[in-house]
C-alpha atoms as a PDB file:
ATOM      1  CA  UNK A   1     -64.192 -23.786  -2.142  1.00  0.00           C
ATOM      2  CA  UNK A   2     -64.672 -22.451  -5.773  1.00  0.00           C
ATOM      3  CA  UNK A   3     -66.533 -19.164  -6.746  1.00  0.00           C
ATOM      4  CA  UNK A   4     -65.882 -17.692  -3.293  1.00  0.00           C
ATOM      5  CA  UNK A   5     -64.958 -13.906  -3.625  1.00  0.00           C
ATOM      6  CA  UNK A   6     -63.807 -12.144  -0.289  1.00  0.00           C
ATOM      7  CA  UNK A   7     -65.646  -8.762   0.008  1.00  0.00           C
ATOM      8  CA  UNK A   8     -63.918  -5.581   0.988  1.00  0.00           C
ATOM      9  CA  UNK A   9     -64.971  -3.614   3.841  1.00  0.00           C
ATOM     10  CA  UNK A  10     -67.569  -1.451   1.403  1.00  0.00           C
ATOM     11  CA  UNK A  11     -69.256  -4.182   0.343  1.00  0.00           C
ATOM     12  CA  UNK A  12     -69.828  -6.276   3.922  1.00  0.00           C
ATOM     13  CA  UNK A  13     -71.541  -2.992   5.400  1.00  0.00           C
ATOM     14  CA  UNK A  14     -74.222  -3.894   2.125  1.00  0.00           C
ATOM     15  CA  UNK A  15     -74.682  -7.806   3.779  1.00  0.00           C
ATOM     16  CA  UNK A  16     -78.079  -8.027   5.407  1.00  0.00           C
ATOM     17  CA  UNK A  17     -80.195 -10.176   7.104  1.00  0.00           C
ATOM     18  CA  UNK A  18     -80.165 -12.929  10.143  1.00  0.00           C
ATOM     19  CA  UNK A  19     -81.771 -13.022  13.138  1.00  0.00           C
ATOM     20  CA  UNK A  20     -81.299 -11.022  16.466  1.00  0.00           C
ATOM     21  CA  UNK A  21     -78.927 -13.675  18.313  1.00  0.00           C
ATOM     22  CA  UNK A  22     -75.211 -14.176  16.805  1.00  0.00           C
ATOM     23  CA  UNK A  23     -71.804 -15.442  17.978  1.00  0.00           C
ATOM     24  CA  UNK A  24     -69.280 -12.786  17.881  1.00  0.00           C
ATOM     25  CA  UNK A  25     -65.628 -13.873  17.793  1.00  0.00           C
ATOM     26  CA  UNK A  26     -62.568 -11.700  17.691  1.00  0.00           C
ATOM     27  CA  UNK A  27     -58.724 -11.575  18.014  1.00  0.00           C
ATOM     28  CA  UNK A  28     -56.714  -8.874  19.523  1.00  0.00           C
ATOM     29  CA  UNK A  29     -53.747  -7.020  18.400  1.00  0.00           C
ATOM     30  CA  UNK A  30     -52.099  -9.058  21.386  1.00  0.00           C
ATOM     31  CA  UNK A  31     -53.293 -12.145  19.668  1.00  0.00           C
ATOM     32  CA  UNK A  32     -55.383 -13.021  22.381  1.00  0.00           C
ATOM     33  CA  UNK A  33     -59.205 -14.801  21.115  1.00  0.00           C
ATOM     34  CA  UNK A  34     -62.949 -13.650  23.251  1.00  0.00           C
ATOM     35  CA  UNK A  35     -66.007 -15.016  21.819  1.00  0.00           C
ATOM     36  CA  UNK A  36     -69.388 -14.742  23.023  1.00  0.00           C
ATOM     37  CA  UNK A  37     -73.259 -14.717  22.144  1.00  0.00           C
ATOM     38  CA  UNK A  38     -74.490 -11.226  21.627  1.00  0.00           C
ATOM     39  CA  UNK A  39     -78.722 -10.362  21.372  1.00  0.00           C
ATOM     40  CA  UNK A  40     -77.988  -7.607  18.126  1.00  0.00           C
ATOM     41  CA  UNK A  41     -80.821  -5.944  16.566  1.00  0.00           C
ATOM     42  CA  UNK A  42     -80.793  -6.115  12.674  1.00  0.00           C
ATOM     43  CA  UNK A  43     -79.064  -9.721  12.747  1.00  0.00           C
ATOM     44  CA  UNK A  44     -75.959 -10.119  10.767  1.00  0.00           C
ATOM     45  CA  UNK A  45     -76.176  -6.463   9.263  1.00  0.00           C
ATOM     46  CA  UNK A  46     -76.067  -5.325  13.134  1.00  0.00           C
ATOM     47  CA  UNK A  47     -73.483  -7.784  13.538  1.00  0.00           C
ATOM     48  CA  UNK A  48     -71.302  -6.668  10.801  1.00  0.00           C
ATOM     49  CA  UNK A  49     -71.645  -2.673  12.016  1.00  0.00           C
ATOM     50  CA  UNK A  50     -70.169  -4.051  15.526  1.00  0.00           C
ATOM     51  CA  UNK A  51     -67.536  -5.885  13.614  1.00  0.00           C
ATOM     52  CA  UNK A  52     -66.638  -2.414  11.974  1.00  0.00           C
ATOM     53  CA  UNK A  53     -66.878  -0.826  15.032  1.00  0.00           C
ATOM     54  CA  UNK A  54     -65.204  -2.890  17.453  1.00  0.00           C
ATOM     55  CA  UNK A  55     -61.922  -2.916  14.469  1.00  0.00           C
ATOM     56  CA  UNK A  56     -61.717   1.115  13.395  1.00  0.00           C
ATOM     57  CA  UNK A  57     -62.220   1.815  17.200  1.00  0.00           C
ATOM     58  CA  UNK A  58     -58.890   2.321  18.272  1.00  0.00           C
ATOM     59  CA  UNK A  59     -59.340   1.893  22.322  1.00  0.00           C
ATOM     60  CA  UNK A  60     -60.812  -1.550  21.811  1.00  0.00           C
ATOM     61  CA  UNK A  61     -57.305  -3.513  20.148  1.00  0.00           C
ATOM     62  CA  UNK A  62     -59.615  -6.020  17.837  1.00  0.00           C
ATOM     63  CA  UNK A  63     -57.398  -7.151  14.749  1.00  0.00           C
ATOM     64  CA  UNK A  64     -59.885  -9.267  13.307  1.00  0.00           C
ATOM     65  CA  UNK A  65     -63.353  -9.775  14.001  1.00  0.00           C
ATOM     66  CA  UNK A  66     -66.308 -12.605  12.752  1.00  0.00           C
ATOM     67  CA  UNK A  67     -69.909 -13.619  13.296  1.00  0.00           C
ATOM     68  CA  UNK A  68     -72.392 -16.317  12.833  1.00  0.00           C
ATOM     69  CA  UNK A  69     -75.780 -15.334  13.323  1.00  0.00           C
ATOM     70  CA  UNK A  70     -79.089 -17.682  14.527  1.00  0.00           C
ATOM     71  CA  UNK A  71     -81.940 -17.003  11.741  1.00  0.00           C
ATOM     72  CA  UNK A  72     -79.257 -16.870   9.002  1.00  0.00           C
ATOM     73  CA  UNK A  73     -78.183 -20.530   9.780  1.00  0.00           C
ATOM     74  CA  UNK A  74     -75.339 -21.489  12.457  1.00  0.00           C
ATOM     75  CA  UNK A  75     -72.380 -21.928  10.046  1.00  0.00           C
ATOM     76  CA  UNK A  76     -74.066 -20.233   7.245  1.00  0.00           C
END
């Protein structure tokens, strides 16, 4: 892919938009994978503060963390 730029963590809590209903995937610091549909409100914004959340918290292990959301286009 050309003119892709990978955003720090500053500039994904600015990414808005999306619908309510998004697939959340993540990997844990064991290396182990859960993935699952999740009803967030605020769409990929809401999905991206999870993301955040779900990484700095400490008692939940996630490494890594990604989402597709409905409304902004499976894939998009």
């Amino acid at each position: 892919m050309k003119n892709v730029n990978q955003l720090s963590k500053a500039e994904m809590k600015n990414v808005t938009g999306g619908g309510d209903i998004c697939y959340m995937s993540v990997t844990y610091d064991n290396g182990s994978v859960g993935s699952d549909n999740y009803y967030i409100g605020g769409g990929s914004s809401g999905a991206n503060d999870l993301c955040v959340a779900w990484i700095t918290g400490s008692s939940y292990g996630v490494s890594s963390c990604r989402y597709d959301c409905l409304s902004d286009g499976i894939g998009q």
